[in-house]
PDB file of N, CA and C in Angstrom:
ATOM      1  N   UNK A   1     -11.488   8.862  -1.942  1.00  0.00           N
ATOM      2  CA  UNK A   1     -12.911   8.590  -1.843  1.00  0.00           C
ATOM      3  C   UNK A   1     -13.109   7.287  -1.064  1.00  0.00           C
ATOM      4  N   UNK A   2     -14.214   7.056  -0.092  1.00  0.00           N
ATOM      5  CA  UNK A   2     -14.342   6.053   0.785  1.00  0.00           C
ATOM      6  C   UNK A   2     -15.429   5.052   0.238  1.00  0.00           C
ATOM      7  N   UNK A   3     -14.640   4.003   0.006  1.00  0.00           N
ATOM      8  CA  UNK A   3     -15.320   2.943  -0.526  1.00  0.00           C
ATOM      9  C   UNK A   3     -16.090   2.273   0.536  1.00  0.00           C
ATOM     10  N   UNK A   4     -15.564   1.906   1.506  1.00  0.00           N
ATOM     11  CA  UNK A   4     -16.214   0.608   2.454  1.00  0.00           C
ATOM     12  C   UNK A   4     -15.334   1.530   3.735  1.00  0.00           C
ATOM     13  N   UNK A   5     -15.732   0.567   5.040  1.00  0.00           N
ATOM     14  CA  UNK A   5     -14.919   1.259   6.341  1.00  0.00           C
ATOM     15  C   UNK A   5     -13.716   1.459   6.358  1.00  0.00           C
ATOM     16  N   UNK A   6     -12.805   0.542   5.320  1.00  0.00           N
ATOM     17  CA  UNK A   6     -11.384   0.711   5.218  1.00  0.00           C
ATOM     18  C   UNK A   6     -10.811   0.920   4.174  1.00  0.00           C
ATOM     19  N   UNK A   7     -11.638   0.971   3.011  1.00  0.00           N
ATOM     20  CA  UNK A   7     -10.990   1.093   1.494  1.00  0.00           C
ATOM     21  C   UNK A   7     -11.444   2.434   1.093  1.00  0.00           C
ATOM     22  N   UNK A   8     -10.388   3.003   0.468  1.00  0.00           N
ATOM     23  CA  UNK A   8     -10.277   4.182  -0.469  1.00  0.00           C
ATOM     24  C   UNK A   8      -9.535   4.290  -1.433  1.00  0.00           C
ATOM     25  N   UNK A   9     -10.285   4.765  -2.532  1.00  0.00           N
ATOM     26  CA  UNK A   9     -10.166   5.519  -3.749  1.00  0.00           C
ATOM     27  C   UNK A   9      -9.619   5.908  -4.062  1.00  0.00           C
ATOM     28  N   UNK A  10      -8.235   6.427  -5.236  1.00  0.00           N
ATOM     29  CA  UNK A  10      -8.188   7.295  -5.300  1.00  0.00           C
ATOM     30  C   UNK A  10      -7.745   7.821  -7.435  1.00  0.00           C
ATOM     31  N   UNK A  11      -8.435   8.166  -8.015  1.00  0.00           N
ATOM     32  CA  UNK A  11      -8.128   7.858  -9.563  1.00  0.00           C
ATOM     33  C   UNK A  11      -7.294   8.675  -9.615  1.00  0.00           C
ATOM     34  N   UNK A  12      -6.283   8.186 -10.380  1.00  0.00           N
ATOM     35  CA  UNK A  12      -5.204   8.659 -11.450  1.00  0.00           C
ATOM     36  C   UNK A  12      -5.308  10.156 -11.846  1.00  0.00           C
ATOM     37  N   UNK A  13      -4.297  10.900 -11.344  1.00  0.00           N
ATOM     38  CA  UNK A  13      -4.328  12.337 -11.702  1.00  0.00           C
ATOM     39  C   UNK A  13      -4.143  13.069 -12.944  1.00  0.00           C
ATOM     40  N   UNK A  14      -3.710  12.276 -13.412  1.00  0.00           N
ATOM     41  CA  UNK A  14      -3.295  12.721 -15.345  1.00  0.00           C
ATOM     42  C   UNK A  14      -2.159  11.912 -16.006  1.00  0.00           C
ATOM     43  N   UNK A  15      -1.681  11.846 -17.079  1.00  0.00           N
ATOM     44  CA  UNK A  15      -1.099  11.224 -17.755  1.00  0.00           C
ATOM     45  C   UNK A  15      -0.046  10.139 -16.929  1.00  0.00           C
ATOM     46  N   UNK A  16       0.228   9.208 -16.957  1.00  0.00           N
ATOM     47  CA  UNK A  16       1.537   8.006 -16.596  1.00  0.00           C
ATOM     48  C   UNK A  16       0.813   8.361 -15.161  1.00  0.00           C
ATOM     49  N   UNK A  17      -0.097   8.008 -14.761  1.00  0.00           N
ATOM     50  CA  UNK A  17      -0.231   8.249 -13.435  1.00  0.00           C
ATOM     51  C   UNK A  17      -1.370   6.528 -13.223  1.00  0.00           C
ATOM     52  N   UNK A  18      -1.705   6.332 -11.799  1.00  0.00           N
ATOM     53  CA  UNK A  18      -2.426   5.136 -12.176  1.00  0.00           C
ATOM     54  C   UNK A  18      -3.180   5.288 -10.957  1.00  0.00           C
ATOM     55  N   UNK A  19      -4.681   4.479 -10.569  1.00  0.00           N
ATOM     56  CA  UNK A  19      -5.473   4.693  -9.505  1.00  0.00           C
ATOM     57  C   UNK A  19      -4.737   3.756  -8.246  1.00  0.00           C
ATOM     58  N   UNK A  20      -5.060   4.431  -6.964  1.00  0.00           N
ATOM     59  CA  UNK A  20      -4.342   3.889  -6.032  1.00  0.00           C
ATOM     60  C   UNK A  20      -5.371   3.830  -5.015  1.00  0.00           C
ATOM     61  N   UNK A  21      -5.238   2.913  -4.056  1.00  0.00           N
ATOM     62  CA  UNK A  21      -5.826   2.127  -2.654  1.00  0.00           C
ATOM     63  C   UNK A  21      -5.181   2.141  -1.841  1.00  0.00           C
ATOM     64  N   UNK A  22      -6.317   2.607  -0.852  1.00  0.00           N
ATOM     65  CA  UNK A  22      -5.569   2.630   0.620  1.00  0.00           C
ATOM     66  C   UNK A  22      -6.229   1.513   0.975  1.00  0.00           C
ATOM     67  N   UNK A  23      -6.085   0.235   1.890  1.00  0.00           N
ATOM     68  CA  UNK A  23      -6.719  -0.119   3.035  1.00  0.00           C
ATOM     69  C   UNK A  23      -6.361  -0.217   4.310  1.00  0.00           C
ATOM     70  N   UNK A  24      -7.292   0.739   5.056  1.00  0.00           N
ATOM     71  CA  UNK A  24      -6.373   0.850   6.262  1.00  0.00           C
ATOM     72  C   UNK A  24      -6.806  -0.004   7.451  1.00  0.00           C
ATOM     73  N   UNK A  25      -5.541  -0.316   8.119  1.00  0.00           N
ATOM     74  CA  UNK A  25      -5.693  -1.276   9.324  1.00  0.00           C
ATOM     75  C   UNK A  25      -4.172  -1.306   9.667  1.00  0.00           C
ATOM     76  N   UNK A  26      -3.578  -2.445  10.897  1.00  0.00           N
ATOM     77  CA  UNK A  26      -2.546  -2.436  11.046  1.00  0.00           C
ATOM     78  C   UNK A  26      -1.922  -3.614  10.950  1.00  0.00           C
ATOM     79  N   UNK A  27      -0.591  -3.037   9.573  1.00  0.00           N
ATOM     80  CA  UNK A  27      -0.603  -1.836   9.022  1.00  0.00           C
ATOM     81  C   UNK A  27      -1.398  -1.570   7.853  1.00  0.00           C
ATOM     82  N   UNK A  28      -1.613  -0.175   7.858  1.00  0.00           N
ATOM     83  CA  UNK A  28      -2.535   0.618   6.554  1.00  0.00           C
ATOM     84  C   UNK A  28      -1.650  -0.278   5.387  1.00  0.00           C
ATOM     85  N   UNK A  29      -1.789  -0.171   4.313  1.00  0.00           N
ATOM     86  CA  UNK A  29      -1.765  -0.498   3.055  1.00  0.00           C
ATOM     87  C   UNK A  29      -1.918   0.559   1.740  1.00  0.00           C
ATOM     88  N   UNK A  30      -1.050   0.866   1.144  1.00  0.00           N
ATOM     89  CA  UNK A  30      -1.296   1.335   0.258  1.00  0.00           C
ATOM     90  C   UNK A  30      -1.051   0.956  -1.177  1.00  0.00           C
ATOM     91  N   UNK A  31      -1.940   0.528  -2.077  1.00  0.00           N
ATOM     92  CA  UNK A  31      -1.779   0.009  -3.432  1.00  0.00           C
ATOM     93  C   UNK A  31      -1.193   1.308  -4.714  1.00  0.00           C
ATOM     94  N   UNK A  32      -0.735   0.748  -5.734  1.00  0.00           N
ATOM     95  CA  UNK A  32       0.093   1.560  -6.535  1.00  0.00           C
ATOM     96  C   UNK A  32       0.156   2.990  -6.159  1.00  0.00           C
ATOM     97  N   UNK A  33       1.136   3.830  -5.357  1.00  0.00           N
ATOM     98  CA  UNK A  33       1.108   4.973  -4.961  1.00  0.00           C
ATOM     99  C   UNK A  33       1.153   5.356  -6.271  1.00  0.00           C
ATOM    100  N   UNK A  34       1.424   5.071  -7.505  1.00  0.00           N
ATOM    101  CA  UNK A  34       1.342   6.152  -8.721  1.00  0.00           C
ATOM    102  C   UNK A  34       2.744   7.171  -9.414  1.00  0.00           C
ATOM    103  N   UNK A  35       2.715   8.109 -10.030  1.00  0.00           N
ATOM    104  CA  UNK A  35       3.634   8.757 -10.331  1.00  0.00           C
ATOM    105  C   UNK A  35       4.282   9.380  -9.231  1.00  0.00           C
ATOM    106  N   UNK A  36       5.414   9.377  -9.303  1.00  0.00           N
ATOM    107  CA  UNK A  36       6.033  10.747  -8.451  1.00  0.00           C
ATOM    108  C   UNK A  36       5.254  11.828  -8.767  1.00  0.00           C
ATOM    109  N   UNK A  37       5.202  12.406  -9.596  1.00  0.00           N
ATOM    110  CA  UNK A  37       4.937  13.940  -9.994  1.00  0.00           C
ATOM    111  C   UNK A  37       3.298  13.976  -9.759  1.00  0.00           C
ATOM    112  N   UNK A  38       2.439  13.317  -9.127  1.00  0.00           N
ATOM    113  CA  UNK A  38       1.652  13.309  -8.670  1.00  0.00           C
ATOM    114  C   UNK A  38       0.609  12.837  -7.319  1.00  0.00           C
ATOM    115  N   UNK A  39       2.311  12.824  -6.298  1.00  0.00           N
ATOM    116  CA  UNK A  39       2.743  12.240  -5.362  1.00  0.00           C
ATOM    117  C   UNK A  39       1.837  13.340  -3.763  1.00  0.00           C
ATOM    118  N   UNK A  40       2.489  14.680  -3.994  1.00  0.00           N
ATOM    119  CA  UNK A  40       1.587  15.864  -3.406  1.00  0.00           C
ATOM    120  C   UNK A  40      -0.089  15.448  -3.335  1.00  0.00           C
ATOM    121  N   UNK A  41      -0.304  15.314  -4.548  1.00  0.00           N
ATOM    122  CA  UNK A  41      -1.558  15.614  -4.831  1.00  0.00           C
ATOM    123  C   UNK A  41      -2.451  14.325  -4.170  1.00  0.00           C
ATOM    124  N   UNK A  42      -1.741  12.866  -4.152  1.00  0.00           N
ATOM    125  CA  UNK A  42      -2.593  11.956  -3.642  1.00  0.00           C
ATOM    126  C   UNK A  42      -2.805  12.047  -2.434  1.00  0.00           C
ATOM    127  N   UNK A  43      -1.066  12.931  -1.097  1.00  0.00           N
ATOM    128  CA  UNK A  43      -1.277  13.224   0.243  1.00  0.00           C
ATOM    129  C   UNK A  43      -2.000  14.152   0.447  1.00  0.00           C
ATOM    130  N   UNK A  44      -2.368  15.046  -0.645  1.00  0.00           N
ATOM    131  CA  UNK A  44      -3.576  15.766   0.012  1.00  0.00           C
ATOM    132  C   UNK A  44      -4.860  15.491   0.351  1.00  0.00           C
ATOM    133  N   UNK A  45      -5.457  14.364  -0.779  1.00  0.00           N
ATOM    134  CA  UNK A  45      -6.355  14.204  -0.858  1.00  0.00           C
ATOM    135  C   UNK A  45      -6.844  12.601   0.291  1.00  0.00           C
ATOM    136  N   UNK A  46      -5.400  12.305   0.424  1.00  0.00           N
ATOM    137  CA  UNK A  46      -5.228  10.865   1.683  1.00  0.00           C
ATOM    138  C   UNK A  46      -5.694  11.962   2.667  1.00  0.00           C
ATOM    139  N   UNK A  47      -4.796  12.809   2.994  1.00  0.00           N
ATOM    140  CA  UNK A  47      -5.347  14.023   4.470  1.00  0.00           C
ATOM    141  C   UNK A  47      -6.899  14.366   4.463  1.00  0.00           C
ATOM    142  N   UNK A  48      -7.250  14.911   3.582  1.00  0.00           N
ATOM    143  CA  UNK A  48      -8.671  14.973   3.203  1.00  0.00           C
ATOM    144  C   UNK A  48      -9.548  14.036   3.714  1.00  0.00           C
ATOM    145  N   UNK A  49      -9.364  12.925   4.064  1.00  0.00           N
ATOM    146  CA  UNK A  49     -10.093  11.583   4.097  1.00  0.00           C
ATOM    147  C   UNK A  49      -9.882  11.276   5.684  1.00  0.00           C
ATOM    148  N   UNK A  50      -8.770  11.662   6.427  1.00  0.00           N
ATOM    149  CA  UNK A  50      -8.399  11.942   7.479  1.00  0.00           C
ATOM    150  C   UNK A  50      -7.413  10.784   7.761  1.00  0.00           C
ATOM    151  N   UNK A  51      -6.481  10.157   6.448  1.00  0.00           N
ATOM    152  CA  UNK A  51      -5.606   9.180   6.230  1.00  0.00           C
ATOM    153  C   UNK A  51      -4.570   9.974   6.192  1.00  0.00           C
ATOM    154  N   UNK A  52      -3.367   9.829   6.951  1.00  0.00           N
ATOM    155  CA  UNK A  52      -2.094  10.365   7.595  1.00  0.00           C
ATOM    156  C   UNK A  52      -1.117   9.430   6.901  1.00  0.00           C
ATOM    157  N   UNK A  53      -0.318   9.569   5.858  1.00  0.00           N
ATOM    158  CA  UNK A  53       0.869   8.669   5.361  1.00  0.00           C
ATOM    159  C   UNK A  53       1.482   7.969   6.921  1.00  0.00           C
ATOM    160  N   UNK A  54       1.359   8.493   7.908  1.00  0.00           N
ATOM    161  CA  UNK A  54       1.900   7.657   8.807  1.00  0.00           C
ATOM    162  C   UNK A  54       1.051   6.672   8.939  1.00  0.00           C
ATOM    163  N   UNK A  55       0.142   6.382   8.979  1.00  0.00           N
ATOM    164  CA  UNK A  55      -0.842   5.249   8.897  1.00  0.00           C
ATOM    165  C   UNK A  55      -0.719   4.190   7.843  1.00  0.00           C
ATOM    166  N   UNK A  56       0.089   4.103   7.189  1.00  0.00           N
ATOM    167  CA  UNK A  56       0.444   3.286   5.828  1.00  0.00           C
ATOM    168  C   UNK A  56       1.973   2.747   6.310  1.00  0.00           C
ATOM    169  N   UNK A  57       1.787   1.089   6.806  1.00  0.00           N
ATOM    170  CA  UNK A  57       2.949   0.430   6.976  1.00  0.00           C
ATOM    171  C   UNK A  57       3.810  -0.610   5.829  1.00  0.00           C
ATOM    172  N   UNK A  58       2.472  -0.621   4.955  1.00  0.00           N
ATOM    173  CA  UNK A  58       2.962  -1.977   3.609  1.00  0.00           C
ATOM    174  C   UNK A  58       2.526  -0.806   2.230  1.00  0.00           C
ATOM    175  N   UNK A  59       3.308  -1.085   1.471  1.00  0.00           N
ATOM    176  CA  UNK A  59       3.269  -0.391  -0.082  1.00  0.00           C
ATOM    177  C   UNK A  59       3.086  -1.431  -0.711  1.00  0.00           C
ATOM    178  N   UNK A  60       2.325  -1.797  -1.335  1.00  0.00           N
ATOM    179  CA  UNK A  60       1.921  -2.974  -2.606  1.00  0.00           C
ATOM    180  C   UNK A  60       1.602  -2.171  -4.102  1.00  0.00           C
ATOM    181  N   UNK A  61       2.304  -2.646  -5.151  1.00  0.00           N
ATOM    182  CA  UNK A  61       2.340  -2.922  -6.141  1.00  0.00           C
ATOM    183  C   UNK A  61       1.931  -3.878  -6.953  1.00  0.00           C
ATOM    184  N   UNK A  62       0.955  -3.588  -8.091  1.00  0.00           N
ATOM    185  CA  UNK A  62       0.611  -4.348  -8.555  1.00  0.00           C
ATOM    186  C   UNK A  62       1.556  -5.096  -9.693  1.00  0.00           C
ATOM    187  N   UNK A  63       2.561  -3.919 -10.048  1.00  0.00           N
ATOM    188  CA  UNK A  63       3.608  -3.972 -11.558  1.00  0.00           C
ATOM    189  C   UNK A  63       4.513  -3.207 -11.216  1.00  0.00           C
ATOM    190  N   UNK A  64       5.363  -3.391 -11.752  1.00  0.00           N
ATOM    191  CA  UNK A  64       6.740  -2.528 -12.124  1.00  0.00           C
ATOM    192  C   UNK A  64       6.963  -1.446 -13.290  1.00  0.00           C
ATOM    193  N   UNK A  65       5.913  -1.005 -13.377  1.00  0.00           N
ATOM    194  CA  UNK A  65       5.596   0.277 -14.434  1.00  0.00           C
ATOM    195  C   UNK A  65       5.322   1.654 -13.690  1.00  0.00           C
ATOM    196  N   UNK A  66       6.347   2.988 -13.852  1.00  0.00           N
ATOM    197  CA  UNK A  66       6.576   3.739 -13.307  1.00  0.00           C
ATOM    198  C   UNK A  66       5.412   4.375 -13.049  1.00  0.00           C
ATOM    199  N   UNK A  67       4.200   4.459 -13.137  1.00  0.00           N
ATOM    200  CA  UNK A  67       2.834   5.082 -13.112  1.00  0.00           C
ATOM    201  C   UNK A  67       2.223   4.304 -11.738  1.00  0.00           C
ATOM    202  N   UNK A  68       2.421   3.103 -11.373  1.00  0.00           N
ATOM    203  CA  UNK A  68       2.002   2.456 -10.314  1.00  0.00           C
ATOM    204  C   UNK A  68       3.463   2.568  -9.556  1.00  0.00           C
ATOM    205  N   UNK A  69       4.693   2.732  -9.646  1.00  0.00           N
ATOM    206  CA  UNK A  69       5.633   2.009  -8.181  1.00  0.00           C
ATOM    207  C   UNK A  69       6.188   3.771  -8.986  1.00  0.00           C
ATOM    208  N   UNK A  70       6.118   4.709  -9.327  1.00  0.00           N
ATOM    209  CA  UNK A  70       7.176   5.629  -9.155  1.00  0.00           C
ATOM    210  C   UNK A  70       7.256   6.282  -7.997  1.00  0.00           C
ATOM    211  N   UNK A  71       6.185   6.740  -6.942  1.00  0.00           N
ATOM    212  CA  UNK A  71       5.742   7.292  -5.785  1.00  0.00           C
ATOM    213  C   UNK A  71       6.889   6.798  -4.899  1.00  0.00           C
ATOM    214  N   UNK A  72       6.941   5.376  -4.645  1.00  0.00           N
ATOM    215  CA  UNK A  72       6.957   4.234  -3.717  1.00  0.00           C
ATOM    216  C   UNK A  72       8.483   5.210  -2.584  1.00  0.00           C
ATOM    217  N   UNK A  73       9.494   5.429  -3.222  1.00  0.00           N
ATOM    218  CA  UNK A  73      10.438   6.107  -2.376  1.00  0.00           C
ATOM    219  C   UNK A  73      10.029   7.350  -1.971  1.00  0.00           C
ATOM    220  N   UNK A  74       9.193   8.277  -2.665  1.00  0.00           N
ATOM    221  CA  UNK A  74       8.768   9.411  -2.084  1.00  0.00           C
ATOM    222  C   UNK A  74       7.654   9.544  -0.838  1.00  0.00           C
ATOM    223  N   UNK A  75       6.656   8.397  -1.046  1.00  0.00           N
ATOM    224  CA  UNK A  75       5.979   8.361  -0.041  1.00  0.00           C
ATOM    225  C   UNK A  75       6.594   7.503   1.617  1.00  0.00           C
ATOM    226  N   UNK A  76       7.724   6.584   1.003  1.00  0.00           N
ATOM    227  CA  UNK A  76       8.401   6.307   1.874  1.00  0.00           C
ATOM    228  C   UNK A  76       9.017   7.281   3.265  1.00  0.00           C
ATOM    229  N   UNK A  77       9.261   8.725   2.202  1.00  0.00           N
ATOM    230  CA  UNK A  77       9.725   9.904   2.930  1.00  0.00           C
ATOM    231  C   UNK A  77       8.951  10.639   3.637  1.00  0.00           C
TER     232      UNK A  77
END
C-alpha cells in the first residue's frame, strides 16, 4: 500500500510474521522483510505496486526476531 511517493506498506500476513517498508530510491530499501513463509506473498503484493525486488539495494532490520529478519536470505535470492 502507498503511503507517500516512496513509502509503502505492507501488514503482516499472519502469525510470526511482522509489517514491512519499502522506501524506494537509490538504493530501494526494504524494512523487516518478515517471515520466510510469507516471503511469496509480500513479492506479490511489492509487484502489485509496480516495486520489482530488483529495486531493493539495502535490507534493514529493525531486530533480530525471526518474524522481522527471517525473509532477509530469501529475498536476497
Amino acid at each position: 500500500m502507498k503511503i507517500s511517493e516512496n513509502l509503502y506498506s505492507y501488514p503482516e500476513q499472519g502469525m510470526m510474521d511482522s509489517n514491512t517498508y519499502v522506501v524506494l530510491g537509490n538504493p530501494g530499501v526494504i524494512i523487516d522483510p518478515g517471515n520466510a513463509s510469507y516471503l511469496p506473498s509480500l513479492v506479490r503484493a511489492m509487484r502489485q505496486d509496480g516495486i520489482q525486488p530488483e529495486d531493493i539495494g539495502t535490507i534493514v532490520n529493525t531486530h533480530l526476531h525471526a518474524d522481522h529478519c527471517g525473509a532477509n536470505e530469501g529475498f536476497k535470492e
